[in-house]
N, C-alpha and C. Protein backbone atom coordinates (compact mmCIF):
# COMPACT_ATOMS: atom_id res chain seq x y z
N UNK A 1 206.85 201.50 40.80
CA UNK A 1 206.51 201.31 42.19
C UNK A 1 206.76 202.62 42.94
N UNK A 2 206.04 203.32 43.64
CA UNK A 2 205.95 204.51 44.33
C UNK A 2 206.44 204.03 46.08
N UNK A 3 207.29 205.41 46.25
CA UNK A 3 207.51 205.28 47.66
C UNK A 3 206.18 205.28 48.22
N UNK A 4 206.68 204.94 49.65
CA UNK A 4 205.19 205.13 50.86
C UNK A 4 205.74 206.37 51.59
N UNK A 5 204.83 207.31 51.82
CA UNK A 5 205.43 208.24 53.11
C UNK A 5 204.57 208.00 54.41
N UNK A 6 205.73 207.54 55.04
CA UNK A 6 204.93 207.75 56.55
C UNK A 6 204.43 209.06 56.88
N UNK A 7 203.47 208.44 57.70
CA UNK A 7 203.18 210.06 58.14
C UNK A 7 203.80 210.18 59.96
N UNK A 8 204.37 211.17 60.36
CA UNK A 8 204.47 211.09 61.74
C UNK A 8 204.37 212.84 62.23
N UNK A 9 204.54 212.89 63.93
CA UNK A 9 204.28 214.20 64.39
C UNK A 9 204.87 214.25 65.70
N UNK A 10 205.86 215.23 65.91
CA UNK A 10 206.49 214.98 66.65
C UNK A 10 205.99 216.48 67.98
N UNK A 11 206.07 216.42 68.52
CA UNK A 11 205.81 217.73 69.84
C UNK A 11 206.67 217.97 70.68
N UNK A 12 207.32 219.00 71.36
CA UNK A 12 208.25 219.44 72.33
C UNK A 12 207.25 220.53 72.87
N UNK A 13 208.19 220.08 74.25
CA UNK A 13 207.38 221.61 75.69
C UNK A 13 208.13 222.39 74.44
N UNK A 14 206.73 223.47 74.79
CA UNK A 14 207.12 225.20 74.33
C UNK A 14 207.27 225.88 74.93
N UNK A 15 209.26 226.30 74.87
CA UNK A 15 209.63 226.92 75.54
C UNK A 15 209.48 228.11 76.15
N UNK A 16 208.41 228.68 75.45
CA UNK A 16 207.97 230.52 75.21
C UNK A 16 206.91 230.64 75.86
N UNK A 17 205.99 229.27 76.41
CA UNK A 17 204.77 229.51 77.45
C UNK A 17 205.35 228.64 78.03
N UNK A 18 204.29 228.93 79.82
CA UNK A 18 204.34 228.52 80.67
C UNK A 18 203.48 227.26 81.23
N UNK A 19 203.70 226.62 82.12
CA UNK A 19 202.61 225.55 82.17
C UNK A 19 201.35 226.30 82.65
N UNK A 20 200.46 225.48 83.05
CA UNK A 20 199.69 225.57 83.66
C UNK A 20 199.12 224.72 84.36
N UNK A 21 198.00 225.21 85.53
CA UNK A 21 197.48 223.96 86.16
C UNK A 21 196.17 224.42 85.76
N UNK A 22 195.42 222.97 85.41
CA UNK A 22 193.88 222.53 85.37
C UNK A 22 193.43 221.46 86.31
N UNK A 23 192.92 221.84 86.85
CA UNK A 23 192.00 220.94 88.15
C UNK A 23 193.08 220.80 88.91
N UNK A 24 193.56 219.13 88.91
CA UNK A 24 194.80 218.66 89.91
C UNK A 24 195.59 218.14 88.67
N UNK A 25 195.93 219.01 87.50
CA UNK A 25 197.18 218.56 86.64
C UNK A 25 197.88 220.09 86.33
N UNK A 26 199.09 219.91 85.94
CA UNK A 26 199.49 220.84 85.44
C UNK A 26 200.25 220.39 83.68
N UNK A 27 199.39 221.10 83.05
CA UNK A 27 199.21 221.18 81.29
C UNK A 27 200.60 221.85 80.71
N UNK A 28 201.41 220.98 80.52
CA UNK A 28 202.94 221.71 79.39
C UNK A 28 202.06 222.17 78.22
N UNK A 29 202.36 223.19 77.82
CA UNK A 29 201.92 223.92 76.38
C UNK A 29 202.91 223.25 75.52
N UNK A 30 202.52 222.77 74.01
CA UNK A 30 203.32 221.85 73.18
C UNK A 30 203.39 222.34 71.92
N UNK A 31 204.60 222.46 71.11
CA UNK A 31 204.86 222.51 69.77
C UNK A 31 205.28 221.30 68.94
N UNK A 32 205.00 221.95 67.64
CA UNK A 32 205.01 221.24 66.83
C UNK A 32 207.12 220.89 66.32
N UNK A 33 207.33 219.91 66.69
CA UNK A 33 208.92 220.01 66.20
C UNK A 33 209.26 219.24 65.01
N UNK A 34 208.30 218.51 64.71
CA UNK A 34 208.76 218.08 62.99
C UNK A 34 207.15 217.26 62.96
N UNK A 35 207.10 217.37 61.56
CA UNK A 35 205.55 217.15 61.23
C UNK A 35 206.05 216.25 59.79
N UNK A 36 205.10 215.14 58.99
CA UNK A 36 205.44 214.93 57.82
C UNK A 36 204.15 214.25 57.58
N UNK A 37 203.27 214.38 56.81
CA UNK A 37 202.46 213.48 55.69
C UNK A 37 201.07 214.10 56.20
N UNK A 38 199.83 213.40 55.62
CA UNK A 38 198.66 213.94 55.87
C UNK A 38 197.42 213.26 57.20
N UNK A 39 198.73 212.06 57.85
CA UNK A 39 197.28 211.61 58.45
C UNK A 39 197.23 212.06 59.81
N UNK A 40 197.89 212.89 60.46
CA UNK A 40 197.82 213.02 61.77
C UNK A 40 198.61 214.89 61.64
N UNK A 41 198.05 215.63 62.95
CA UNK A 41 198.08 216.62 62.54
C UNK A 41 197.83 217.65 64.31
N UNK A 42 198.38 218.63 64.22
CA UNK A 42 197.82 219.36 65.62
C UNK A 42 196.92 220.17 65.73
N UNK A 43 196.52 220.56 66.38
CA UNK A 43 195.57 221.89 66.50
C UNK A 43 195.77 222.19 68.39
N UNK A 44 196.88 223.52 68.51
CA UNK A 44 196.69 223.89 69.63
C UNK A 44 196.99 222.66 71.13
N UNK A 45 196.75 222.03 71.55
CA UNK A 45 196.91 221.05 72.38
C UNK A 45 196.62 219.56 72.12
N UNK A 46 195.81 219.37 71.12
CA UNK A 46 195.35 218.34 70.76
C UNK A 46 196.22 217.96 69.60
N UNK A 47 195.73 216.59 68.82
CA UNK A 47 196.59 215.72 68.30
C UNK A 47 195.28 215.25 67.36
N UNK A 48 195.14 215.81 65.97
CA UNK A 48 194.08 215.01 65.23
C UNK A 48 194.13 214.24 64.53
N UNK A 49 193.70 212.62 64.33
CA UNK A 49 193.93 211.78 63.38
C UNK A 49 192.99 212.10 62.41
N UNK A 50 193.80 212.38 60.66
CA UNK A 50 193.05 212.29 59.88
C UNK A 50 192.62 211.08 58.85
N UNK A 51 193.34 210.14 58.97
CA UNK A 51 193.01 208.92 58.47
C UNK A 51 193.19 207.70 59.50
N UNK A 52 192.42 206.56 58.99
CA UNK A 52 192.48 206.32 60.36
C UNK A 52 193.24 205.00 59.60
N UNK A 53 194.38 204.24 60.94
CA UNK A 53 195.27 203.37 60.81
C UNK A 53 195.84 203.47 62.09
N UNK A 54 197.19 202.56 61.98
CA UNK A 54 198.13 202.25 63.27
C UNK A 54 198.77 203.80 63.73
N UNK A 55 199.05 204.14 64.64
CA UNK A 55 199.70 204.64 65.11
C UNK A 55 200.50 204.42 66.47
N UNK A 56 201.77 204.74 66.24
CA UNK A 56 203.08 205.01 67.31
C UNK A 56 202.89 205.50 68.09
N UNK A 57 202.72 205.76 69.44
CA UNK A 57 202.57 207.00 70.36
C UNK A 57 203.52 206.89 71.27
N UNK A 58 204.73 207.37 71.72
CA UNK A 58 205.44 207.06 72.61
C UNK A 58 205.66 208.63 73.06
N UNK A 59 206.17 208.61 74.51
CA UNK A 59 206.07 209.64 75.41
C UNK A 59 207.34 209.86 76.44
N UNK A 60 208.20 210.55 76.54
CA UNK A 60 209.12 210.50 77.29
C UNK A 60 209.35 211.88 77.63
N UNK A 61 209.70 211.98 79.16
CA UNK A 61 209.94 213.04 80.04
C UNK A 61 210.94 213.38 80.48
N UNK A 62 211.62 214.09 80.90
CA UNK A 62 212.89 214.08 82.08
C UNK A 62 212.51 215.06 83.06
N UNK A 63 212.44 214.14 84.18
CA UNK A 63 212.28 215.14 85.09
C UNK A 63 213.03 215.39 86.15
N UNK A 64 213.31 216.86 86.98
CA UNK A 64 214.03 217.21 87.75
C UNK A 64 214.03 217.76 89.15
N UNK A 65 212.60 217.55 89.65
CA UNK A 65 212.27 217.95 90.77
C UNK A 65 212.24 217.07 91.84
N UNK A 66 213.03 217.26 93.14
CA UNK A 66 214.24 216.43 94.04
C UNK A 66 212.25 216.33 94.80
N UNK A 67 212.20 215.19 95.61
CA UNK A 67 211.10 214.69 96.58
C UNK A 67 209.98 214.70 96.13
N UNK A 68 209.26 214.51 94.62
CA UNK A 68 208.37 214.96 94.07
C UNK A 68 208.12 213.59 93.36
N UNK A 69 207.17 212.90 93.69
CA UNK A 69 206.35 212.12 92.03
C UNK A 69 205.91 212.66 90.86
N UNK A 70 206.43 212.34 90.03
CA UNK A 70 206.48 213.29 88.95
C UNK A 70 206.00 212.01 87.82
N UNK A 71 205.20 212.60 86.92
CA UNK A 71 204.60 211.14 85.81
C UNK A 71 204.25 211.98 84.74
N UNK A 72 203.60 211.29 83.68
CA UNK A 72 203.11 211.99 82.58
C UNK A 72 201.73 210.69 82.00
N UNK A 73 200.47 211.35 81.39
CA UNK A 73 199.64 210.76 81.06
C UNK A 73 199.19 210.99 79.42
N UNK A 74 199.15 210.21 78.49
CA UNK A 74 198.61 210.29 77.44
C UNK A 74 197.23 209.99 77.42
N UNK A 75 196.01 210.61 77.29
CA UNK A 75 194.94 210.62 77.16
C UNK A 75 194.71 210.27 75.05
N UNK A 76 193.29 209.71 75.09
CA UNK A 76 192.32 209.86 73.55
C UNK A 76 190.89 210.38 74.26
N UNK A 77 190.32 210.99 73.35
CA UNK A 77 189.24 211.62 73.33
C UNK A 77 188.79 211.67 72.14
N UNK A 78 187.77 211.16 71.73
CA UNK A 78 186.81 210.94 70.24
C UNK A 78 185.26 212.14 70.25
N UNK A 79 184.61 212.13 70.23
CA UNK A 79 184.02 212.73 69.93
C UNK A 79 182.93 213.10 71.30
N UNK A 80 183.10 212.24 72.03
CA UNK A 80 182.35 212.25 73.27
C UNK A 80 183.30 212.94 74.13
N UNK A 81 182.98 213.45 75.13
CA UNK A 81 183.96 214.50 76.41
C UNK A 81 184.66 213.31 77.12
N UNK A 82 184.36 212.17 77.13
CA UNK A 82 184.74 211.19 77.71
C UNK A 82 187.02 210.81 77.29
N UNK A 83 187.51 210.51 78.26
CA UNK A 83 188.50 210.43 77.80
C UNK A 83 188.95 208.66 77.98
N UNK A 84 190.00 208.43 77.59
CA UNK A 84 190.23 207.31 77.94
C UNK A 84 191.98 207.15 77.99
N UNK A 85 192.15 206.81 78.77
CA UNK A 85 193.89 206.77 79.39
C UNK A 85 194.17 205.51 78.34
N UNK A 86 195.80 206.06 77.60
CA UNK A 86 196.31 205.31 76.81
C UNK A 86 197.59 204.95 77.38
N UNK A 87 198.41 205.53 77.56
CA UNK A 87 199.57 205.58 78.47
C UNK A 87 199.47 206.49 80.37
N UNK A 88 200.07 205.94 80.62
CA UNK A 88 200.76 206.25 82.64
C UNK A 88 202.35 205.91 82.26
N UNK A 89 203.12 207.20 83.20
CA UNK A 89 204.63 206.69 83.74
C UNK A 89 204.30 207.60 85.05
N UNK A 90 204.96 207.36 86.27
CA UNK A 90 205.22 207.96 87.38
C UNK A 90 206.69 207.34 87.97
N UNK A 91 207.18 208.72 87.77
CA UNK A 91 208.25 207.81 88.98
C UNK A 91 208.45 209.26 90.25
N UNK A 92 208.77 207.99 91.08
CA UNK A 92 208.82 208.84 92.43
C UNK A 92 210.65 209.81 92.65
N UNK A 93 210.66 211.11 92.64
CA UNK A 93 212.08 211.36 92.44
C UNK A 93 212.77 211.14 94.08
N UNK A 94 214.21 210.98 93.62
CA UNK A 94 214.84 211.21 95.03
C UNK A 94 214.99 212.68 95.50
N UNK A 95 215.71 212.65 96.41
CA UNK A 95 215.95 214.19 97.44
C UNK A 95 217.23 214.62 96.30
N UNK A 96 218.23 214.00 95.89
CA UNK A 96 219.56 214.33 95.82
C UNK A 96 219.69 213.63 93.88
N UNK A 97 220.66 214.13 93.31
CA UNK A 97 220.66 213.69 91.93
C UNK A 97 219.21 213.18 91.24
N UNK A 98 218.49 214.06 91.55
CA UNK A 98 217.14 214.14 90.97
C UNK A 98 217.12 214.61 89.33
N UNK A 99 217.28 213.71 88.44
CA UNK A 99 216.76 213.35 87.16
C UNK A 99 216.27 212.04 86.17
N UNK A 100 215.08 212.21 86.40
CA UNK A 100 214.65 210.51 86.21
C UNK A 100 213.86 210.89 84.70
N UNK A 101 213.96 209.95 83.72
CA UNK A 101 213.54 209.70 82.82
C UNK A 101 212.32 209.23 82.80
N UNK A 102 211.13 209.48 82.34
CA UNK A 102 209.82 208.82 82.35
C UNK A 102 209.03 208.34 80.85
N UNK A 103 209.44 207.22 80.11
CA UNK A 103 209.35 207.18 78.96
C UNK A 103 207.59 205.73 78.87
N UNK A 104 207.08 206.03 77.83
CA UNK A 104 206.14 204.85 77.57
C UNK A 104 206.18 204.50 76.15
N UNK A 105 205.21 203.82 75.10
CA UNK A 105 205.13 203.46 74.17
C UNK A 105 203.76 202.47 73.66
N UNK A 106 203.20 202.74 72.96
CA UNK A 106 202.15 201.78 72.80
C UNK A 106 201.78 202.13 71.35
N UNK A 107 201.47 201.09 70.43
CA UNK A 107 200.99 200.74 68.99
C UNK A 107 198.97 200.54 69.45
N UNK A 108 198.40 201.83 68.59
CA UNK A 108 197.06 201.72 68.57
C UNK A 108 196.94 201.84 67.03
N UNK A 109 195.47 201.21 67.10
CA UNK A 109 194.36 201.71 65.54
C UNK A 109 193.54 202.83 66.50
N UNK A 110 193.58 204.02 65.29
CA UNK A 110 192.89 204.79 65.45
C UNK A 110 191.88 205.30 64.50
N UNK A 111 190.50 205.93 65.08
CA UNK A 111 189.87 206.18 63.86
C UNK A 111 190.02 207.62 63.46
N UNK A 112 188.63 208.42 62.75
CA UNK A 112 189.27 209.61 62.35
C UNK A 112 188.50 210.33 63.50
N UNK A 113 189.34 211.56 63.62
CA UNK A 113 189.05 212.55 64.54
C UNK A 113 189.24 212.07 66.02
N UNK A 114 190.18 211.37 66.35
CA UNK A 114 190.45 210.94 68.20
C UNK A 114 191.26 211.79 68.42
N UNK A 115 191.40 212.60 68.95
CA UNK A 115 193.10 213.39 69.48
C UNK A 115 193.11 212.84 70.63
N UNK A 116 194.05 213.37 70.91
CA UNK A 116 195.03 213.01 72.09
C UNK A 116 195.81 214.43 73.07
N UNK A 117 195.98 214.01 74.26
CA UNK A 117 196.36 215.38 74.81
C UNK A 117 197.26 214.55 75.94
N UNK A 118 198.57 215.07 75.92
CA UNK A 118 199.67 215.10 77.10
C UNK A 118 199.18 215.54 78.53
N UNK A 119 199.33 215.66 79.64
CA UNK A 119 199.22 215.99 80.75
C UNK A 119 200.53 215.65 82.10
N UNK A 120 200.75 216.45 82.83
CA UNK A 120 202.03 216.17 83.68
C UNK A 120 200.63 215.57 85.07
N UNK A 121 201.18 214.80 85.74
CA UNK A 121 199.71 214.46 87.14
C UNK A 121 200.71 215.78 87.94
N UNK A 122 199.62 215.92 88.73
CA UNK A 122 200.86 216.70 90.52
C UNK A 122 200.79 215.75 91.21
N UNK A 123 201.03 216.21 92.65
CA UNK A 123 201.22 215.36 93.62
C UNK A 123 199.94 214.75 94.06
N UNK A 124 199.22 215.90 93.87
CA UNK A 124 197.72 215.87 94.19
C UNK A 124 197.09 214.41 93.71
N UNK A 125 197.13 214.40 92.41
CA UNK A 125 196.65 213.86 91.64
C UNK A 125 196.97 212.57 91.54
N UNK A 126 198.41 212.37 92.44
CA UNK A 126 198.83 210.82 92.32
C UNK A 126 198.27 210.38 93.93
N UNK A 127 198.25 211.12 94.96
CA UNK A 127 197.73 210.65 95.84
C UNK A 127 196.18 209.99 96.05
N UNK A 128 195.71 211.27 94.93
CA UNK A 128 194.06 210.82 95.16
C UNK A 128 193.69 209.54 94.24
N UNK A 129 194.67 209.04 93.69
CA UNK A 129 194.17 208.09 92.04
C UNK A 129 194.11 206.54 92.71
């Protein structure tokens, strides 16, 4: 009887770039912090499924900026430009002991080739939504 290896992929902000803003988001640049098996995989910002099955996706933030809504969005994108929102967290921070946790979680089937891309919203972006 043979083990099973999961496959999983893990990402952290990279500390060595800076964010950026696109349109009304601002984009954390992401590394790779532990990687294992063949079905899921990075390239640069994106997230590629190479076989397709269940996947884990969970997302958690800490954030520290005092009077600020601050959230994070998990996007999929397949082969069309079209995206489709998988996860939302927003929380609104206070003025004073400003560090709020922003965590999600969701179990999908995925097929091959969907990535996925992180995004921080701004303020902008939560007002206009």
């Amino acid at each position: 009887m043979g083990v099973v290896q999961q496959s999983f992929l893990q990402l952290s902000a990279n500390t060595k770039e800076q964010p950026f803003v696109r349109g009304n988001v601002t984009v954390i640049p992401w590394t790779v912090a532990l990687h294992q098996g063949e079905a899921i995989s990075s390239t640069g910002d994106r997230i590629i499924i190479q076989q397709e099955g269940f996947f884990m996706v969970f997302g958690q933030v800490l954030f520290q900026s005092p009077g600020t809504i601050m959230g994070h969005i998990v996007r999929s994108r397949g082969t069309s430009q079209r995206s489709t929102e998988l996860l939302r967290c927003l929380q609104e921070m206070p003025q004073t002991n400003c560090a709020n946790t922003c965590h999600t979680g969701d179990v999908s089937q995925w097929g091959l080739e969907r990535p996925t891309r992180r995004v921080l919203n701004s303020r902008q972006h939560v007002a206009n939504s």
